[in-house]
Protein backbone atom coordinates (compact mmCIF):
# COMPACT_ATOMS: atom_id res chain seq x y z
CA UNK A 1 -7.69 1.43 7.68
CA UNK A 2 -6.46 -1.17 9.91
CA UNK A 3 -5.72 -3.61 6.87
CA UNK A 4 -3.50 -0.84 5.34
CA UNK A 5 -1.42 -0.24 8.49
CA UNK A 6 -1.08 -3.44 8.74
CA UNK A 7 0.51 -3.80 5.68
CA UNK A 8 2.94 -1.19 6.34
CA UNK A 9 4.07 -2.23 9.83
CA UNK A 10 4.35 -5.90 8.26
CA UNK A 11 6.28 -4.82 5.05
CA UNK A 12 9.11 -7.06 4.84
CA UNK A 13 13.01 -6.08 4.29
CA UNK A 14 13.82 -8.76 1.59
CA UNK A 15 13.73 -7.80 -1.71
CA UNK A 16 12.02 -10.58 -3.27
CA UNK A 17 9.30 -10.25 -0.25
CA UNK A 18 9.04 -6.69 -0.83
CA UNK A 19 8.25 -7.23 -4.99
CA UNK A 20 5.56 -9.88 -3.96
CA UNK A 21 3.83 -7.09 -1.52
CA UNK A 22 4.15 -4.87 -3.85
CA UNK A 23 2.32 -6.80 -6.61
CA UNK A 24 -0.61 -7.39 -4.12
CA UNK A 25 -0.88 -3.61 -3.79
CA UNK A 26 -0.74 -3.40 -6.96
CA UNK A 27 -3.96 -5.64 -7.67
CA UNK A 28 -5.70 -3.73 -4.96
CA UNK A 29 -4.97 -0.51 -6.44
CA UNK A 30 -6.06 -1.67 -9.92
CA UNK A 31 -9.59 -1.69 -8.95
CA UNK A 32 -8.75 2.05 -8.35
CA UNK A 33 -7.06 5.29 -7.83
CA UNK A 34 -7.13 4.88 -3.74
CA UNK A 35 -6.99 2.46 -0.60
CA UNK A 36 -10.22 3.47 1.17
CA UNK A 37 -13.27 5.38 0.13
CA UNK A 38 -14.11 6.57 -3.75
CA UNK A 39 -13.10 9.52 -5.84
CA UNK A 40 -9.76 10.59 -5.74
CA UNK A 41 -9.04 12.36 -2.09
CA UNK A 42 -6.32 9.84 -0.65
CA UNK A 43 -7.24 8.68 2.66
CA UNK A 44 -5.05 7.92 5.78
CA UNK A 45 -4.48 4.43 4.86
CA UNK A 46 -3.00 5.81 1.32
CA UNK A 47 -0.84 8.02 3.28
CA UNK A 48 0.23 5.15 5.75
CA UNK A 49 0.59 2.36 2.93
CA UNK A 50 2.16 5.61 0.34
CA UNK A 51 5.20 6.63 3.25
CA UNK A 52 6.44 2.89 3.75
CA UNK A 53 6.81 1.99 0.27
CA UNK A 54 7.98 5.47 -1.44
CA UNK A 55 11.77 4.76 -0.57
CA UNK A 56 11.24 1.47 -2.32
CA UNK A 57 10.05 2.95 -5.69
């Protein structure tokens, strides 16, 4: 969980900054649906990671 808010309280302003974190998600989140655990229940760090880049997307 840590990693994940983290991220969020470190996710940068700039645009082309925010497209490079974004693709790094993106890898993580290719290896599947959520953050932390397995199956699909979201866990806090989706919920932390999910509310700072929402407005972005």
């Amino acid at each position: 969980v840590t990693e994940w808010i983290t991220f969020a309280d470190t996710f940068p302003i700039d645009a082309t900054a925010q497209i490079k974190a974004l693709q790094e998600l993106d890898g993580k989140l290719s290896q599947g649906s959520i953050l932390l655990g397995n199956g699909l229940e979201p866990s806090e760090a989706d919920t932390v990671v999910f509310s700072v880049v929402v407005p972005i997307i």
